[in-house]
N, C-alpha and C. Protein backbone atom coordinates (compact mmCIF):
# COMPACT_ATOMS: atom_id res chain seq x y z
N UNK A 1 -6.72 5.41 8.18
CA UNK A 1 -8.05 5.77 8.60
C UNK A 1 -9.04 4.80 7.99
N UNK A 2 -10.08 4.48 8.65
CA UNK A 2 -10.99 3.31 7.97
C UNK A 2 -11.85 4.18 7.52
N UNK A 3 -12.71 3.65 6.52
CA UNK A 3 -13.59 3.72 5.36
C UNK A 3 -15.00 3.20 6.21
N UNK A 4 -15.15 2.41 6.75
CA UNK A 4 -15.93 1.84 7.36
C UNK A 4 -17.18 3.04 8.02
N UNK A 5 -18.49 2.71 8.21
CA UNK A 5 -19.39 4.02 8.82
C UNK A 5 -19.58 2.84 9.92
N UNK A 6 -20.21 3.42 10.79
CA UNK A 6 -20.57 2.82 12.17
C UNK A 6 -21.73 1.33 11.60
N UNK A 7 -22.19 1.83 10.82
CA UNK A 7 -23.56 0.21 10.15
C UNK A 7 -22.82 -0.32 9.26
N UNK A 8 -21.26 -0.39 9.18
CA UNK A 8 -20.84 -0.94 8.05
C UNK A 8 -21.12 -1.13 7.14
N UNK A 9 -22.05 -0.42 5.86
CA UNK A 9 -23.17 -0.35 5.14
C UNK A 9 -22.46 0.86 4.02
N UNK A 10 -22.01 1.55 4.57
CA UNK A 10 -21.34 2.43 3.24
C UNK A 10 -19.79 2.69 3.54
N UNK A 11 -19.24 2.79 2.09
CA UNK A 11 -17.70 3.00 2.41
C UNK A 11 -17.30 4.39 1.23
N UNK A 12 -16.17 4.95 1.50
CA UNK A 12 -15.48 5.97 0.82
C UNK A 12 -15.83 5.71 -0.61
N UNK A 13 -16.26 6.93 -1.10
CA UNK A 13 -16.33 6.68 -2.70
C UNK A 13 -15.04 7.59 -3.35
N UNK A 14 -14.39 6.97 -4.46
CA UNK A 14 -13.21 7.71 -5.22
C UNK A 14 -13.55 6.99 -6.66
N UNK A 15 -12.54 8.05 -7.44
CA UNK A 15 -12.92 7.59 -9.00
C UNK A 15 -12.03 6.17 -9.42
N UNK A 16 -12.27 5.91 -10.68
CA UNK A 16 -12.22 4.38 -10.82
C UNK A 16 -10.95 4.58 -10.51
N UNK A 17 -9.53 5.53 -11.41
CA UNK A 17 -8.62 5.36 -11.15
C UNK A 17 -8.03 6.69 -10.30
N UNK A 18 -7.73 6.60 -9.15
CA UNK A 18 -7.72 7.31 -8.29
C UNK A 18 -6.01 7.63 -8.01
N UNK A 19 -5.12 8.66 -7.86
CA UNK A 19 -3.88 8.57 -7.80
C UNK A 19 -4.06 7.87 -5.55
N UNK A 20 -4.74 8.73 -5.33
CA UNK A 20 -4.95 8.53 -4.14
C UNK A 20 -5.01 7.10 -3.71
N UNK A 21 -5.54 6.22 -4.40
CA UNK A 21 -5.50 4.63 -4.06
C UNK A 21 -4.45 3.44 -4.56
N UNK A 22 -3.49 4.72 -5.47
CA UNK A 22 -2.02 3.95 -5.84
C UNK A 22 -1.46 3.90 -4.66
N UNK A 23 -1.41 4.15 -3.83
CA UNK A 23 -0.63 4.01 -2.88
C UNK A 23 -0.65 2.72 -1.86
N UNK A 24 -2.23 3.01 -1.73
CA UNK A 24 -2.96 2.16 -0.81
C UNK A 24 -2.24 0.47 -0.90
N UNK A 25 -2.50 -0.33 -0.29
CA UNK A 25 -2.13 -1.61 -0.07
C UNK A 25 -2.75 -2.32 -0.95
N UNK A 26 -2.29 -3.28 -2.07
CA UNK A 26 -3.07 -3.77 -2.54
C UNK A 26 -3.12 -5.20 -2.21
N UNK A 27 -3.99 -6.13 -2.84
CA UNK A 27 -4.46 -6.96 -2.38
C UNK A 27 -3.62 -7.84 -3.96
N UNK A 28 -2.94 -8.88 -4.08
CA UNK A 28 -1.93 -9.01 -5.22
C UNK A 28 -1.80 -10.53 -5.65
N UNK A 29 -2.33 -11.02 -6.62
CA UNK A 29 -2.61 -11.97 -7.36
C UNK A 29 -1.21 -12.49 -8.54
N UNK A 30 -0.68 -13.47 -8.24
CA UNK A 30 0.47 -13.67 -9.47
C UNK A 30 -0.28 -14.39 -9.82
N UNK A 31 -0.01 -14.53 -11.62
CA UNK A 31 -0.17 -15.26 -12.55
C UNK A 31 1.01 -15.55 -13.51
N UNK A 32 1.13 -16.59 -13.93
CA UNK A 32 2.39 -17.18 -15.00
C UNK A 32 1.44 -17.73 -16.13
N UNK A 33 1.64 -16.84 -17.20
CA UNK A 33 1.13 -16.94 -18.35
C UNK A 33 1.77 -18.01 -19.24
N UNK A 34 0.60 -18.41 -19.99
CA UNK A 34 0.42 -20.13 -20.63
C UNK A 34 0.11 -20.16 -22.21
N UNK A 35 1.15 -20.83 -23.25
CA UNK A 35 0.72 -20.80 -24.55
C UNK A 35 -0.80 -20.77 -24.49
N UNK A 36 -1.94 -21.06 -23.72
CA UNK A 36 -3.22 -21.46 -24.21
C UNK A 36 -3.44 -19.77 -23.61
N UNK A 37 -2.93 -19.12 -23.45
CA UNK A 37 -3.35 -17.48 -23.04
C UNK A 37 -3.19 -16.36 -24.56
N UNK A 38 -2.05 -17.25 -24.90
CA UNK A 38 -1.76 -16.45 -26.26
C UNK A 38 -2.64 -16.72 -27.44
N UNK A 39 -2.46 -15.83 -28.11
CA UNK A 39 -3.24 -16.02 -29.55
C UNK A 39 -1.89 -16.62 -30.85
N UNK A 40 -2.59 -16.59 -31.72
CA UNK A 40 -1.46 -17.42 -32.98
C UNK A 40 0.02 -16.06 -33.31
N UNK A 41 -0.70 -14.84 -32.48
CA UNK A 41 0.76 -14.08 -32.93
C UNK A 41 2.01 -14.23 -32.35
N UNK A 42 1.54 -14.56 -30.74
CA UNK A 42 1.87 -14.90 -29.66
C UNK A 42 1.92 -14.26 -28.30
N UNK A 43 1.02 -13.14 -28.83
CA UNK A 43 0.43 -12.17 -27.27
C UNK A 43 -0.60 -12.47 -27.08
N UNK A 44 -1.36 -12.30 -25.12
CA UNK A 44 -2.10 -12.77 -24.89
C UNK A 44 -3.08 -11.90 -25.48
N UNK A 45 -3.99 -12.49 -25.86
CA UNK A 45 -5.51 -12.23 -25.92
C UNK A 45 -6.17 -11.14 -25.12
N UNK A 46 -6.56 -10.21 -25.52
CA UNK A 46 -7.02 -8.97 -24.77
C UNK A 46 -8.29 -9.68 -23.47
N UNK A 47 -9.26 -10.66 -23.75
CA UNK A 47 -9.98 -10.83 -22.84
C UNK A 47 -9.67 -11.65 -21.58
N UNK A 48 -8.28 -12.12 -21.96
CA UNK A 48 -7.86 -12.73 -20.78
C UNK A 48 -7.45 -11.75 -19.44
N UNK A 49 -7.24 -10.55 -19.85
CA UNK A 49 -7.38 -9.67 -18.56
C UNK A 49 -8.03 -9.26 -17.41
N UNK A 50 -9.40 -9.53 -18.70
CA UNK A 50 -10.90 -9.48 -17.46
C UNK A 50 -11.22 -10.93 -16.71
N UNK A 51 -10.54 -12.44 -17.63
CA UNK A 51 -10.78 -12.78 -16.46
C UNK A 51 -9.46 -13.23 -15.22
N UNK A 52 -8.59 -12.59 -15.59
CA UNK A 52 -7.99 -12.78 -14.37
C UNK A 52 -8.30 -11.51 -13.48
N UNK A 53 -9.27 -10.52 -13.54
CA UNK A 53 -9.75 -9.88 -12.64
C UNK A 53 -10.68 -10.33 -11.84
N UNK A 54 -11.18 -11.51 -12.85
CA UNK A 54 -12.09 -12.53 -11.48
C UNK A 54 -11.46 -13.77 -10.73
N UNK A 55 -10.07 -14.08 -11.40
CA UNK A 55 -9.59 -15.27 -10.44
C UNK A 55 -9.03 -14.31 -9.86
N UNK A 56 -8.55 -12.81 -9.52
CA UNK A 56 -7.95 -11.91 -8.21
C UNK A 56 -9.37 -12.06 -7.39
N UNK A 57 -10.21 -11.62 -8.26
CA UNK A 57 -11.35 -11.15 -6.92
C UNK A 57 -11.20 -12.86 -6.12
N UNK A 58 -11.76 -13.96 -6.96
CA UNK A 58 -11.93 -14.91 -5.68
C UNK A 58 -11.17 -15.85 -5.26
N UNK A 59 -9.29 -15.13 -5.40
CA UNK A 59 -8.13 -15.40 -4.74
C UNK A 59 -8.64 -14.67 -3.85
N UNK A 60 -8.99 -13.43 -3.83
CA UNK A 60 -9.05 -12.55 -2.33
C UNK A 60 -10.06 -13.16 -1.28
N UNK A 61 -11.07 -13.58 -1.85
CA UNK A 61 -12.17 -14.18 -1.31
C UNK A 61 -11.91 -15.44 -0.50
N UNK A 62 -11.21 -16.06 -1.27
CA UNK A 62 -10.59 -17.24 -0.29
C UNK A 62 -9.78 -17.24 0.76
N UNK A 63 -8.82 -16.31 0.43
CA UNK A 63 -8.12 -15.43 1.32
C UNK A 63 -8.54 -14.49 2.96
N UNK A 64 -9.24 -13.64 2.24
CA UNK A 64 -9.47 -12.57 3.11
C UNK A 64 -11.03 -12.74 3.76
N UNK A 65 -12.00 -13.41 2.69
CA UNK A 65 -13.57 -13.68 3.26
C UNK A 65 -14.25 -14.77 2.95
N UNK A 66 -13.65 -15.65 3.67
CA UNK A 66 -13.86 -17.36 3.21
C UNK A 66 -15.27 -17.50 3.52
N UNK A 67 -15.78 -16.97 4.64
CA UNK A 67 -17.54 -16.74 4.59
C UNK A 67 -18.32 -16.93 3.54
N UNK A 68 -17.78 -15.94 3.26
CA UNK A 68 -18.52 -15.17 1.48
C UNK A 68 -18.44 -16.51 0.65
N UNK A 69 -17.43 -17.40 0.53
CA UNK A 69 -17.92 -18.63 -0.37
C UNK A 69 -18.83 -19.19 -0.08
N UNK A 70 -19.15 -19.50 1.23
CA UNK A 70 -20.02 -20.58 2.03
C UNK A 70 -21.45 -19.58 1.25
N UNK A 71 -21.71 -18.24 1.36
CA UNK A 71 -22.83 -17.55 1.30
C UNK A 71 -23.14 -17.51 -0.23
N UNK A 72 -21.67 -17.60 -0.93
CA UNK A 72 -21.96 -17.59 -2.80
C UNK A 72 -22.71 -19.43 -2.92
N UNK A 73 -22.81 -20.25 -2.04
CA UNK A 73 -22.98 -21.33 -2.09
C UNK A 73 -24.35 -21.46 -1.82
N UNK A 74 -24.85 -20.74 -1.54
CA UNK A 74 -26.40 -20.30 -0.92
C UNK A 74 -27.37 -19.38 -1.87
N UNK A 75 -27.37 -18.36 -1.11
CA UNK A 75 -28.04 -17.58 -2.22
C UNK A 75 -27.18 -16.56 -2.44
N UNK A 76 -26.42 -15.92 -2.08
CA UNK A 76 -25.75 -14.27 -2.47
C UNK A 76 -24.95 -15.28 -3.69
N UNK A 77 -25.14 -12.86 -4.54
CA UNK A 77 -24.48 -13.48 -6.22
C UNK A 77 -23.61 -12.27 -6.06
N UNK A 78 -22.44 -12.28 -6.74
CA UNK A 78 -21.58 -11.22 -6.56
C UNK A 78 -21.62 -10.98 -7.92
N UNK A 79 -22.70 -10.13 -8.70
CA UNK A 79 -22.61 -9.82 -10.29
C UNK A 79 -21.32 -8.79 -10.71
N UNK A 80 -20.93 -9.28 -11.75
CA UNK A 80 -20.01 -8.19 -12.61
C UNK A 80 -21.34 -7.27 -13.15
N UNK A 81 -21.36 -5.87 -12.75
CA UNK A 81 -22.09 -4.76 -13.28
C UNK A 81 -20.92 -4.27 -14.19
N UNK A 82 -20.22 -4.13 -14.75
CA UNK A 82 -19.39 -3.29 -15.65
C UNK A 82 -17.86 -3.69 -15.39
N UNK A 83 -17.29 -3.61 -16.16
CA UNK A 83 -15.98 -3.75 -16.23
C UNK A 83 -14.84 -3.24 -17.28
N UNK A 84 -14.15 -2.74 -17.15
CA UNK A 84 -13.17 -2.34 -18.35
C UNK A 84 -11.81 -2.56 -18.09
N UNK A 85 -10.76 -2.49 -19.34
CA UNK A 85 -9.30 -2.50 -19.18
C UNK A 85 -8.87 -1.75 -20.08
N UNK A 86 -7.51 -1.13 -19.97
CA UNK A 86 -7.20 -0.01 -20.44
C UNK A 86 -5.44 -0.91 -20.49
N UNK A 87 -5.11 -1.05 -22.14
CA UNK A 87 -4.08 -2.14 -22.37
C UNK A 87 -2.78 -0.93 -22.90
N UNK A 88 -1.09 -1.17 -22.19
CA UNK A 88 -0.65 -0.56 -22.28
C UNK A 88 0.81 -0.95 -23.22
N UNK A 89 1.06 -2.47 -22.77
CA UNK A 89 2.12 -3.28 -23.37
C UNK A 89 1.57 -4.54 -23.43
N UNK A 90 2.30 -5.56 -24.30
CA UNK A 90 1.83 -6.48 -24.55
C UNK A 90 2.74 -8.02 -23.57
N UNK A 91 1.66 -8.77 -23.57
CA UNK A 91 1.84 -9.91 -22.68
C UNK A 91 2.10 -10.90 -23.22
N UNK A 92 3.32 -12.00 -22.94
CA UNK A 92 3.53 -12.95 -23.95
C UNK A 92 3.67 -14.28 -23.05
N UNK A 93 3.44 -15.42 -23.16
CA UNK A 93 3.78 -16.74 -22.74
C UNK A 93 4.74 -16.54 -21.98
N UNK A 94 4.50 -17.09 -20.57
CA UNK A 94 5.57 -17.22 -19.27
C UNK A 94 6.24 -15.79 -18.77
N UNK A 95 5.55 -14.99 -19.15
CA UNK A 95 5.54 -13.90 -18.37
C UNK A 95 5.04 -13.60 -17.19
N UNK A 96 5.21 -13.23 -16.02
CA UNK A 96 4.82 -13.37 -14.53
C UNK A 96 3.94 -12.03 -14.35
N UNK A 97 2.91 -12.11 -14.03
CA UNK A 97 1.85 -10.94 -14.14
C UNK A 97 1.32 -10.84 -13.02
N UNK A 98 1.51 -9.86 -11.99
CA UNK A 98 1.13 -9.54 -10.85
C UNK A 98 0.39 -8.39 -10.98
N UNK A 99 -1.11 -9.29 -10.51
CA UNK A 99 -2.39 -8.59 -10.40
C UNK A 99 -3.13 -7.93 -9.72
N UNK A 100 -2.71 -6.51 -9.19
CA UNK A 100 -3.15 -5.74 -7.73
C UNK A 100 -4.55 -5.17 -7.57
N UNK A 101 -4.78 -5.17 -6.71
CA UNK A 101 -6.33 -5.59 -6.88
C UNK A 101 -6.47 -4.88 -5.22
N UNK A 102 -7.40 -2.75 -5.95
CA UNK A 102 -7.58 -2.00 -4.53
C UNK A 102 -8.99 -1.68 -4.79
N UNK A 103 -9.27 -1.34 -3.42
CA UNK A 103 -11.18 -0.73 -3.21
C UNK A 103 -10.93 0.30 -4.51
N UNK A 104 -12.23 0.71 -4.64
CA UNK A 104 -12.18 2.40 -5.45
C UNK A 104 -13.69 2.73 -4.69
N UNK A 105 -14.49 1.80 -3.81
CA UNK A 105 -15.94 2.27 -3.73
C UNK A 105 -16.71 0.89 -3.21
N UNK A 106 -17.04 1.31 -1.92
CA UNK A 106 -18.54 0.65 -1.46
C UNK A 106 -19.82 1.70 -1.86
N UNK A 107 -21.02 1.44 -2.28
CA UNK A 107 -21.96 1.86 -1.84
C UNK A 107 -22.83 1.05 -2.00
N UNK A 108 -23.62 1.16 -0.86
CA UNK A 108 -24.44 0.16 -0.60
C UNK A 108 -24.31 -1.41 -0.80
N UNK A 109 -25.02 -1.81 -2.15
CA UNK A 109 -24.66 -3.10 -2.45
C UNK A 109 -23.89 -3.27 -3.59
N UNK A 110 -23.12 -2.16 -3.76
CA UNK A 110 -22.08 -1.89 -5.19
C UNK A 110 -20.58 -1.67 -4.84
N UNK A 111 -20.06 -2.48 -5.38
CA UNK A 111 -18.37 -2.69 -4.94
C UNK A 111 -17.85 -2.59 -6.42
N UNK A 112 -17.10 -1.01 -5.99
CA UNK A 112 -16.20 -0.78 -6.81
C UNK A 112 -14.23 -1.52 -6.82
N UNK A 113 -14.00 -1.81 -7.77
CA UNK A 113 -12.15 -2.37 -7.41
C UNK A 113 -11.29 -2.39 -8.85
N UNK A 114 -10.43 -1.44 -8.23
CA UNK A 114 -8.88 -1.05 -9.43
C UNK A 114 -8.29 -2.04 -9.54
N UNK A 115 -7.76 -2.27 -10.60
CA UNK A 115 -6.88 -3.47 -10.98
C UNK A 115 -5.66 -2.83 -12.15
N UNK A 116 -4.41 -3.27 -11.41
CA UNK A 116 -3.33 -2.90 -12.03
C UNK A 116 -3.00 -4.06 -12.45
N UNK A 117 -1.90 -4.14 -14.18
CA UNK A 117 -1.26 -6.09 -14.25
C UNK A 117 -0.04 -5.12 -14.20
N UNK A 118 0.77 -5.56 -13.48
CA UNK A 118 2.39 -5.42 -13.49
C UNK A 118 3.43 -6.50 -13.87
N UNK A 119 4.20 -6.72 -14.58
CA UNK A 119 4.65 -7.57 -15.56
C UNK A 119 6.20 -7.77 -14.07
N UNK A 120 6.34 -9.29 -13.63
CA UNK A 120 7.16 -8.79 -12.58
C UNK A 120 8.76 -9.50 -12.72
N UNK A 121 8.32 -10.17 -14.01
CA UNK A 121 9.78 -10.69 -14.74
C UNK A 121 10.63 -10.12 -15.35
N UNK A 122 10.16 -8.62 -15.36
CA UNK A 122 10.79 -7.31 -16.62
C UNK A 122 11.50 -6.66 -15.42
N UNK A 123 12.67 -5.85 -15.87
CA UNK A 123 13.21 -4.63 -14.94
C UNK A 123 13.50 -3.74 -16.05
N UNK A 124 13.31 -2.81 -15.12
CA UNK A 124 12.28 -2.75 -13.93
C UNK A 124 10.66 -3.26 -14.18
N UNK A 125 9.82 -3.54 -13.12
CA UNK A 125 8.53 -4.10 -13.57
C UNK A 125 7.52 -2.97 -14.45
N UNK A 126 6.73 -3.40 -14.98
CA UNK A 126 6.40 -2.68 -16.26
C UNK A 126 4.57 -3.01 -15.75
N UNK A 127 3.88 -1.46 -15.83
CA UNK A 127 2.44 -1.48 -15.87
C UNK A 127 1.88 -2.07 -16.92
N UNK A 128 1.69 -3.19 -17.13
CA UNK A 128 0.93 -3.40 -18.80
C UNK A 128 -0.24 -3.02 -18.65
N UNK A 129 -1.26 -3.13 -17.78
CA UNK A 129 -2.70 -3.06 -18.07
C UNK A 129 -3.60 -2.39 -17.13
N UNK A 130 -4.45 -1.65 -16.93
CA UNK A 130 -5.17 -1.38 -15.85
C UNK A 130 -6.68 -1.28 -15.81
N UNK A 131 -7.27 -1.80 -15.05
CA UNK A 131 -8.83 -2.44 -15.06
C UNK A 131 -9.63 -2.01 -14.02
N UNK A 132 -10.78 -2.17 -14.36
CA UNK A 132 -11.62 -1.77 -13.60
C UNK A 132 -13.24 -2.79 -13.22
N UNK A 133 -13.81 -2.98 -11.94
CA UNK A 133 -14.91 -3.50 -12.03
C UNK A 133 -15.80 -3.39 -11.54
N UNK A 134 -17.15 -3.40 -11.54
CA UNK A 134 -18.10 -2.86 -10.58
C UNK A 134 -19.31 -3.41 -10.42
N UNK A 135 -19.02 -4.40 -9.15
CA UNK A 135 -19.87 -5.86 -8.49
C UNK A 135 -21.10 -5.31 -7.92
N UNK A 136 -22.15 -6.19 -8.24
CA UNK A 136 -23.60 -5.64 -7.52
C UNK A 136 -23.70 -7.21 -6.74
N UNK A 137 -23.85 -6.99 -5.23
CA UNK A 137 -24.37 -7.99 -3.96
C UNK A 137 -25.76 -8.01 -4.49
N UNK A 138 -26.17 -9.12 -4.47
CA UNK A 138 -27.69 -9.71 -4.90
C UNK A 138 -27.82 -11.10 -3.90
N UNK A 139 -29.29 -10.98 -3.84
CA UNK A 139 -29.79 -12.36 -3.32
C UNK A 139 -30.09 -13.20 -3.86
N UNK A 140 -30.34 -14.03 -4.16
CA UNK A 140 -31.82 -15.05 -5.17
C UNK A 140 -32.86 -15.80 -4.41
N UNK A 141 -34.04 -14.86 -4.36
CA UNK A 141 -34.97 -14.82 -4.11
C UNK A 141 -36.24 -15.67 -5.28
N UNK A 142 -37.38 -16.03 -4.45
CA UNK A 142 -38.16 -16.25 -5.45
C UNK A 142 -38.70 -15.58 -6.52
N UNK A 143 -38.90 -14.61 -6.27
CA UNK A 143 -38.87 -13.46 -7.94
C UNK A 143 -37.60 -12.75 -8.40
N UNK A 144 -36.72 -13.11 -8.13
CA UNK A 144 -35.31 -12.91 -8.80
C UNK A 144 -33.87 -12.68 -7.84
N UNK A 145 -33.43 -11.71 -8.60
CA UNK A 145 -32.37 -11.55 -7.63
C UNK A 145 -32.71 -9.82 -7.01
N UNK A 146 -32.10 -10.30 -6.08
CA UNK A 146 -32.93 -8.83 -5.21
C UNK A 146 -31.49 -8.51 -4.46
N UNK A 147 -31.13 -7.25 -5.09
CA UNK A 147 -29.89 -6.09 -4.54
C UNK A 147 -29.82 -6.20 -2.82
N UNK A 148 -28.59 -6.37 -2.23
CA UNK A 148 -28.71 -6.28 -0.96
C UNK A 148 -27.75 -5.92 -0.57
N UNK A 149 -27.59 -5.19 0.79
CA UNK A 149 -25.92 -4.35 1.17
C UNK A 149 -24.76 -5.17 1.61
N UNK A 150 -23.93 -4.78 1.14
CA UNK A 150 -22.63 -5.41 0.79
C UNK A 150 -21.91 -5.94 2.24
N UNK A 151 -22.11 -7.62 2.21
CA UNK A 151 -21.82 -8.33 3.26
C UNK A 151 -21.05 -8.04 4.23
N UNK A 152 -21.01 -7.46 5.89
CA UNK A 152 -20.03 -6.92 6.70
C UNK A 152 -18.54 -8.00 6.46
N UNK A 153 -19.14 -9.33 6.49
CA UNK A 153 -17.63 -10.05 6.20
C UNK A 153 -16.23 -9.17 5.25
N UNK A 154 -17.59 -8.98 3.73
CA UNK A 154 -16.57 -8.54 2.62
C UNK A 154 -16.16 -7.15 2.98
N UNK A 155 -17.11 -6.07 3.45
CA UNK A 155 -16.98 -4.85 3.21
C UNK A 155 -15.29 -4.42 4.15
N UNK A 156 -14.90 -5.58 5.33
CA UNK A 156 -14.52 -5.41 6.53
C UNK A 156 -13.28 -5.80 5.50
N UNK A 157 -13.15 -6.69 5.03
CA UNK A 157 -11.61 -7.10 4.54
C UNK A 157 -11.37 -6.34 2.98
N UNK A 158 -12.38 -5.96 2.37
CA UNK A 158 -11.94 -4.87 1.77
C UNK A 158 -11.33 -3.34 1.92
N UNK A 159 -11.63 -3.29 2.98
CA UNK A 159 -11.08 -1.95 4.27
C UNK A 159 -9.95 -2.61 3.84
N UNK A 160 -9.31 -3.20 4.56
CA UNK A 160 -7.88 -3.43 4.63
C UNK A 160 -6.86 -3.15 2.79
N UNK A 161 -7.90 -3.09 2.30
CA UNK A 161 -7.32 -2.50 0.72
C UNK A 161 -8.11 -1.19 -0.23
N UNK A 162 -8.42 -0.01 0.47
CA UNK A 162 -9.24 1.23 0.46
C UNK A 162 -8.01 2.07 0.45
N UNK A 163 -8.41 3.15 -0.41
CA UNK A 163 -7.46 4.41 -0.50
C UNK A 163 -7.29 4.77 0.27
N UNK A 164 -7.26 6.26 -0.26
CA UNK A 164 -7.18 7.26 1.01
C UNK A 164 -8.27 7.85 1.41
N UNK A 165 -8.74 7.99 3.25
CA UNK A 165 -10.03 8.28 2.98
C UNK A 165 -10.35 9.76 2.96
N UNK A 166 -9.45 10.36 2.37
CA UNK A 166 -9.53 12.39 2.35
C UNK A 166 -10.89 12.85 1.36
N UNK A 167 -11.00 11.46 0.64
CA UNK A 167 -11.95 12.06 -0.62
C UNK A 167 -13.65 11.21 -0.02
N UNK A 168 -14.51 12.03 0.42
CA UNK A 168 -15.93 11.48 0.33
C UNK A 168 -16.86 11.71 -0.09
């Protein structure tokens, strides 16, 4: 069922971590982790999580809403409003880390997205980490950046990675 409203302008809201959007399709980023990821103990670094939640987001972007670069090239800003990770096992050099990456929330010009790291060199594969982020669409305007609703390009190929839509 789509998420989508007829003005493409608002989508299904669910909580950050939703059992309902484990299911859903995710949108899935590998990474192969690099001595320069680790720290001197030899696990990675806790902040390297958040940013491979931004090389998923604009793997997807290249991917799924190549528009949206041309428009980040202009004036739209896709801000990180908040973000968190919730660390479960630890990550070490050349470990294969597959980064799933589902809606949790359009509204308006606020894009919510779950992020699971699944470790995919282990057996069975192992949840290490799970994240969260929550993007504000902006313009840049001459008196700043000015909030605006969340581009039909993006909102349309984020559909294709939205829970379930039972919850509104």
């Amino acid at each position: 069922m789509s998420v989508l409203e007829p003005a493409d302008s608002l989508m299904l809201a669910v909580a950050q971590v939703n059992p309902a959007t484990l299911g859903a399709k995710a949108f899935c980023y590998r990474h192969s982790i690099s001595f320069e990821e680790t720290n001197v103990v030899g696990n990675v670094y806790f902040s390297r999580h958040v940013s491979w939640q931004g090389r998923c987001r604009e793997m997807f972007l290249k991917a799924h809403a190549p528009g949206i670069l041309d428009e980040i090239g202009c004036d739209l800003r896709l801000v990180t409003l908040r973000v968190s990770c919730e660390y479960f096992s630890e990550l070490r050099a050349f470990d294969e880390v597959d980064i799933r990456m589902r809606l949790a929330f359009v509204r308006r010009h606020r894009i919510g997205l779950n992020f699971e790291y699944y470790v995919a060199n282990r057996t069975p594969e192992q949840l290490a980490a799970r994240g969260f982020q929550e993007i504000g669409c902006m313009r840049l305007r001459q008196d700043g950046l000015v909030p605006v609703d969340v581009p039909c390009e993006l909102a349309r190929a984020l559909n294709d990675y939205a829970g379930s839509a039972t919850e509104k």
